[in-house]
Protein backbone atom coordinates (compact mmCIF):
# COMPACT_ATOMS: atom_id res chain seq x y z
CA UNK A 1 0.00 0.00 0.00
CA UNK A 2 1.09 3.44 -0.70
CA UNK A 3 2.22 5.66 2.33
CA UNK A 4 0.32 9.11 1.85
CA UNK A 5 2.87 10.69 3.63
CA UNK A 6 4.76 13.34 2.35
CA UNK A 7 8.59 12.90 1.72
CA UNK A 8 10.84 15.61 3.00
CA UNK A 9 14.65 15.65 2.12
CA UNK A 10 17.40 18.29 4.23
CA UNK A 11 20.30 18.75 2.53
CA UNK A 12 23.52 20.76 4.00
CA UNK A 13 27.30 20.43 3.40
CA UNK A 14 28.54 17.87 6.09
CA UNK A 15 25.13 16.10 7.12
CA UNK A 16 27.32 16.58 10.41
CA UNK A 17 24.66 18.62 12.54
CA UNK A 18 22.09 20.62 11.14
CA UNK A 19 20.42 18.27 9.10
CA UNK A 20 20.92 15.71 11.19
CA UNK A 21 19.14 17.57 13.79
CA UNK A 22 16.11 18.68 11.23
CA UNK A 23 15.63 15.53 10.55
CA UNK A 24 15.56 14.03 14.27
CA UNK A 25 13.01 16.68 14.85
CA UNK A 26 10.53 16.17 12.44
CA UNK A 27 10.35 12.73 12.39
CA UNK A 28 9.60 13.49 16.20
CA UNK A 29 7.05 16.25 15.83
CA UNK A 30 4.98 15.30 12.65
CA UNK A 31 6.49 11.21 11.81
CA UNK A 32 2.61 10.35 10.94
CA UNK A 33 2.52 13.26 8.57
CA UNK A 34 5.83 13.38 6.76
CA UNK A 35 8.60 10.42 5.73
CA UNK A 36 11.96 12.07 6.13
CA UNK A 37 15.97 12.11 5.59
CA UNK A 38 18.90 13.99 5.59
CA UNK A 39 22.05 13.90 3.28
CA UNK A 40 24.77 16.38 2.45
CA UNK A 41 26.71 17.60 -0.73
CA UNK A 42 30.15 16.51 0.93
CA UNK A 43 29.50 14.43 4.24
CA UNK A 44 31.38 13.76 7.03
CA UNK A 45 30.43 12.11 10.35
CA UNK A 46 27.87 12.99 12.65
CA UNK A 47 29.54 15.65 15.45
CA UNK A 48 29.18 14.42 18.80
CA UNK A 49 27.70 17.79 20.12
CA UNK A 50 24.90 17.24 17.75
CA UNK A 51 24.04 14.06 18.82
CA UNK A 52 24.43 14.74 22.41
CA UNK A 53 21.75 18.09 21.79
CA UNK A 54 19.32 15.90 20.00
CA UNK A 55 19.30 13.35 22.96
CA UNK A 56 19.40 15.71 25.61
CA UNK A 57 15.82 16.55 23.55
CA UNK A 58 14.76 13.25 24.09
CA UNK A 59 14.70 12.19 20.48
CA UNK A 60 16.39 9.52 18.86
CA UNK A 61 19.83 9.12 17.90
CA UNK A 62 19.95 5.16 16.19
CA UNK A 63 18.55 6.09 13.09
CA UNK A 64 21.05 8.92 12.33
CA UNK A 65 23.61 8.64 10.38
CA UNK A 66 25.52 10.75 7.69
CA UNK A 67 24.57 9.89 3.96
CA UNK A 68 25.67 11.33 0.50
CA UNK A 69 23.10 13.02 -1.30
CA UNK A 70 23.91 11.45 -4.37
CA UNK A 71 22.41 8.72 -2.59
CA UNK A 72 19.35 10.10 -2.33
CA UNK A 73 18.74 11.71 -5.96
CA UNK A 74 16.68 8.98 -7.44
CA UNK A 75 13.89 8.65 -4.93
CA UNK A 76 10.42 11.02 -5.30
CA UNK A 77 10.87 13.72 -2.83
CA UNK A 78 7.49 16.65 -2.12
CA UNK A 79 9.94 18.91 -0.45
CA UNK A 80 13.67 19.20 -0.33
CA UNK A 81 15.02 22.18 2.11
CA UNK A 82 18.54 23.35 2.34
CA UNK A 83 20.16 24.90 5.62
CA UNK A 84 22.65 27.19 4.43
CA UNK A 85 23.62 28.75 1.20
CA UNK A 86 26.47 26.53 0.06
CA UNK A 87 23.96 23.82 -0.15
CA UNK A 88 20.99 25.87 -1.85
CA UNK A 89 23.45 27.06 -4.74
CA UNK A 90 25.00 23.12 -5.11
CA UNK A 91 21.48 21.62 -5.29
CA UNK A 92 19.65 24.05 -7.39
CA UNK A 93 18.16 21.37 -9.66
CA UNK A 94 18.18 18.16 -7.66
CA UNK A 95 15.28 15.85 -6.99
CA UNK A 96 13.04 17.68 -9.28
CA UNK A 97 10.13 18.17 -9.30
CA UNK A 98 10.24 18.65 -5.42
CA UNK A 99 9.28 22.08 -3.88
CA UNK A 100 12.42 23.67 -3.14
CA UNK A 101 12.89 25.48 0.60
CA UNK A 102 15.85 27.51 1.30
CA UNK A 103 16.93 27.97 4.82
CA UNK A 104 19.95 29.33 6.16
CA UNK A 105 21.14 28.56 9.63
CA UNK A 106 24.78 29.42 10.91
CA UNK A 107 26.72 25.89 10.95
CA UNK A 108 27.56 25.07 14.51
CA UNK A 109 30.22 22.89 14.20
CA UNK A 110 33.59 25.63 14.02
CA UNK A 111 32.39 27.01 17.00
CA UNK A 112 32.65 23.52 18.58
CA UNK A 113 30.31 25.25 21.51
CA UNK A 114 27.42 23.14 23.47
CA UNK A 115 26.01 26.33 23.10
CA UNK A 116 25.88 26.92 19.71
CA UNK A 117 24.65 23.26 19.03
CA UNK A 118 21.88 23.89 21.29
CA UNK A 119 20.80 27.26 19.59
CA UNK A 120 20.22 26.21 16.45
CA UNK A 121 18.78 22.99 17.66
CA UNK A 122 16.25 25.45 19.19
CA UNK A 123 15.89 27.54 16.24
CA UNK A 124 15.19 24.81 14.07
CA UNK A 125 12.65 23.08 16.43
CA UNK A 126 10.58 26.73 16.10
CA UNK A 127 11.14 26.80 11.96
CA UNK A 128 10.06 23.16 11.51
CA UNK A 129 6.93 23.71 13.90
CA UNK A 130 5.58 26.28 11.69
CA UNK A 131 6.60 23.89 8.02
CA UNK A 132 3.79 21.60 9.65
CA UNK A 133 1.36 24.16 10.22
CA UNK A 134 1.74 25.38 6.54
CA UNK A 135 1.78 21.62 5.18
CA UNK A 136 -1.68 21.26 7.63
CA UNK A 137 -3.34 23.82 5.94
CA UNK A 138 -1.83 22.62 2.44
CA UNK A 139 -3.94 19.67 2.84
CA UNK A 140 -6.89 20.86 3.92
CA UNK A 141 -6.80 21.10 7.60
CA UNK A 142 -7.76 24.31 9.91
CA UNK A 143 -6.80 27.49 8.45
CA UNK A 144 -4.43 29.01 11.75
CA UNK A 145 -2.25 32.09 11.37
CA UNK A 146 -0.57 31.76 14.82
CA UNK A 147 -0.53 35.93 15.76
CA UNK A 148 2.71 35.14 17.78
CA UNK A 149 4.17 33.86 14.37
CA UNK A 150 2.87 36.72 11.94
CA UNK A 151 4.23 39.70 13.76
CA UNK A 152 7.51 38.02 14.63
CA UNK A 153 7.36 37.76 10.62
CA UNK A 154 6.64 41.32 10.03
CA UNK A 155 9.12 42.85 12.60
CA UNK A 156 11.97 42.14 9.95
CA UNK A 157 11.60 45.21 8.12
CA UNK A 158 12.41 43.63 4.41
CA UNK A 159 9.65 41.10 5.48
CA UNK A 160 7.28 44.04 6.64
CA UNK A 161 8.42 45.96 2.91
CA UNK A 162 7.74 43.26 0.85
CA UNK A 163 4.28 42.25 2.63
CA UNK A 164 3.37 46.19 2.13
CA UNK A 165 5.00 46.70 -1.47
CA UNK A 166 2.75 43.19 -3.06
CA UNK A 167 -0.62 44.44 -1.03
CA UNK A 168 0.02 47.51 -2.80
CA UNK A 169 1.02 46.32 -6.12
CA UNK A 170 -1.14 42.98 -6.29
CA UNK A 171 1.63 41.09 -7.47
CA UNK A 172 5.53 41.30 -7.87
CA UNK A 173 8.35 39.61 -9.05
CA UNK A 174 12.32 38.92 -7.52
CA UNK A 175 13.75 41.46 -9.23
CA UNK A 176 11.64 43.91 -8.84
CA UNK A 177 11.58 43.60 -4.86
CA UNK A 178 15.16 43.31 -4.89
CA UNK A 179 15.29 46.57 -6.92
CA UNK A 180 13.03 48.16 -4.50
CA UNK A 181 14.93 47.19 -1.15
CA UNK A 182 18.24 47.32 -2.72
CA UNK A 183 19.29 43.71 -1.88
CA UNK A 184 20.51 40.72 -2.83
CA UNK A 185 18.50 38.19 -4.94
CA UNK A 186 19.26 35.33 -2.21
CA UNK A 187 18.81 37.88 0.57
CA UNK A 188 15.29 38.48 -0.64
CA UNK A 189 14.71 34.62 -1.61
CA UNK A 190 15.53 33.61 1.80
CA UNK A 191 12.45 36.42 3.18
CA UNK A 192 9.59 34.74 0.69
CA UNK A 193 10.55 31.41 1.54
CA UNK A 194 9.94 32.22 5.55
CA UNK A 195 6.78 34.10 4.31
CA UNK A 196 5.69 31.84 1.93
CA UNK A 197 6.27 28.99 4.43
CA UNK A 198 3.65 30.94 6.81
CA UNK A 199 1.21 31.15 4.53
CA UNK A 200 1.27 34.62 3.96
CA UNK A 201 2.27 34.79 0.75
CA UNK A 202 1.95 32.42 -2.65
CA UNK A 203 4.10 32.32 -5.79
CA UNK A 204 2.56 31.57 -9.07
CA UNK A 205 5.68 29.38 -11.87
CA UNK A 206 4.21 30.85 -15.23
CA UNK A 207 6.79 29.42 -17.82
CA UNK A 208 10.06 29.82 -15.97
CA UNK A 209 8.83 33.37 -14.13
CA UNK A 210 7.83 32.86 -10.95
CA UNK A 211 5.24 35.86 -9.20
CA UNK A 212 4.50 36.28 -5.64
CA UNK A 213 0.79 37.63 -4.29
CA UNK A 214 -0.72 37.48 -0.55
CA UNK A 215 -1.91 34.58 -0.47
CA UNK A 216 -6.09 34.33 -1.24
CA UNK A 217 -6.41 32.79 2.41
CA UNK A 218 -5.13 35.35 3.98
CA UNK A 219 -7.63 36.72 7.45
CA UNK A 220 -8.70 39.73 7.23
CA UNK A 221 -7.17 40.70 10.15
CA UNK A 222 -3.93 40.45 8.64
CA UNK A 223 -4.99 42.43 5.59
CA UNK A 224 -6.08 45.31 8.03
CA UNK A 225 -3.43 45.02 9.77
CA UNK A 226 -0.98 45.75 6.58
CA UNK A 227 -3.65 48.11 5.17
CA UNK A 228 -3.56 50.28 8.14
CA UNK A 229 0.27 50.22 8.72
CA UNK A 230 0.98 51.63 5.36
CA UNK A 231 -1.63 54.03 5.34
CA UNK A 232 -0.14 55.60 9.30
CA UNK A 233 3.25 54.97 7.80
CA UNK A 234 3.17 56.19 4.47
CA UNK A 235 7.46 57.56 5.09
CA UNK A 236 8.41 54.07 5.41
CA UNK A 237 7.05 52.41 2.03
CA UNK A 238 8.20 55.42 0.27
CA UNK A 239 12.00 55.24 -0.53
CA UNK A 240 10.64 51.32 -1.74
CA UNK A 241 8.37 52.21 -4.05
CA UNK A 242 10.52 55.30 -5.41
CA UNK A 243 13.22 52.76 -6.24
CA UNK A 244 10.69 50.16 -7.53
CA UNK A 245 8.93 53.29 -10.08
CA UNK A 246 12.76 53.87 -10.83
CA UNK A 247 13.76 51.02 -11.83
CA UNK A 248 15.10 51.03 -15.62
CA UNK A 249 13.31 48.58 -17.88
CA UNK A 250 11.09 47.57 -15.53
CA UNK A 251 9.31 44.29 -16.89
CA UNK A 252 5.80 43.97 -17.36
CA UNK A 253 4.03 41.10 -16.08
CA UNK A 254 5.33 38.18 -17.39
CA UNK A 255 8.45 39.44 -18.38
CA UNK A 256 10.71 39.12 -15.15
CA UNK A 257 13.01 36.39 -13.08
């Protein structure tokens, strides 16, 4: 019988710690809901103060173990997630056609700290709890924008600008918001995925352009919430949207990366 689970993959560089963790706590939080492994584009063995934070969690340690991802390439995978940039350029086009999540978390293991271990063992834990509630809702579940959640979302303020800028222009592309807050194409990847992974905001692949819009579930409470800051705060989306009117050639729809 076919498991109706959905398959998640974690790549990083080692597959020494972060991944290893991700994967030891999901399989804990949401096993019934989700199959899932970890693998790395150049592995090396588990670190010992990874393993000794994910037991000191109370999750299982047996099942871990460090695997190439080239390994891993030929199996059907829904969503395949990368912790830190190294990994998200190497694996661009792997395991398609998987939905592709780019994280970034700062890699533990030169620190060689308990402490640091145990951070982004924490950090993770809070990331992955809000991938379930998203995947929850993609199936159908209880619509639940956790308030805690949203405004810790919207006190970034390239989160809060983009949220404001696609309310106000219905729809937008990646260049065109990195035009407007004057950063970096990953930079600005890295803050849809996290708001695309709440559920505020959707993409749209049309050819090989991909658009972002709030997303049609969206409460209203949120949408008041972003209509009425940018209406109070009209000084803050204004250098944005001078730089977005500025930009040269801007593309028309369907016409932009």
């Amino acid at each position: 019988m076919m498991s109706d689970k959905r398959k998640v993959l974690y790549l990083c560089t080692a597959n020494s710690a972060r991944s290893l963790m991700a994967e030891a706590i999901l399989r804990d939080m949401a096993g019934d809901q989700f199959e899932v492994a970890s693998a790395g584009t150049h592995p090396e063995n588990p670190h010992p103060l990874a393993l000794a934070c994910i037991r000191e969690a109370g999750l299982d340690t047996r099942s871990l173990h460090s695997k190439s991802m080239n390994t891993l390439l030929d199996e059907h995978w829904d969503y395949v997630i990368t912790l830190c940039d190294k990994a998200a350029y190497e694996c661009q086009s792997v395991c398609e056609p998987a939905q592709r999540i780019a994280w970034d978390f700062p890699d533990p293991v030169p620190t060689n700290r308990h402490a640091a271990f145990a951070l982004v063992m924490k950090e993770l834990r809070e990331r992955i709890s809000l991938f379930v509630m998203v995947h929850q809702k993609a199936v159908g579940r209880a619509v639940h924008y956790p308030p805690v959640a949203v405004f810790k979302a919207l006190a970034d303020e390239n989160r809060l600008a983009i949220m404001l800028l696609v309310q106000k222009e219905e729809e937008l592309c990646v260049c065109e918001m990195t035009e407007a807050l004057n950063a970096s194409q990953p930079s600005i990847s890295r803050q849809l995925s996290q708001l695309r992974e709440l559920g505020l905001l959707e993409d749209e692949r049309r050819g090989q352009w991909v658009y972002y819009r709030l997303h049609p579930m969206l409460p209203e409470w949120i949408q008041q919430l972003l209509t009425a800051t940018a209406s109070n705060n009209p000084g803050f989306l204004q250098p944005f949207r001078q730089r977005l009117a500025a930009m040269p050639d801007r593309p028309a729809r369907m016409d932009c990366a």
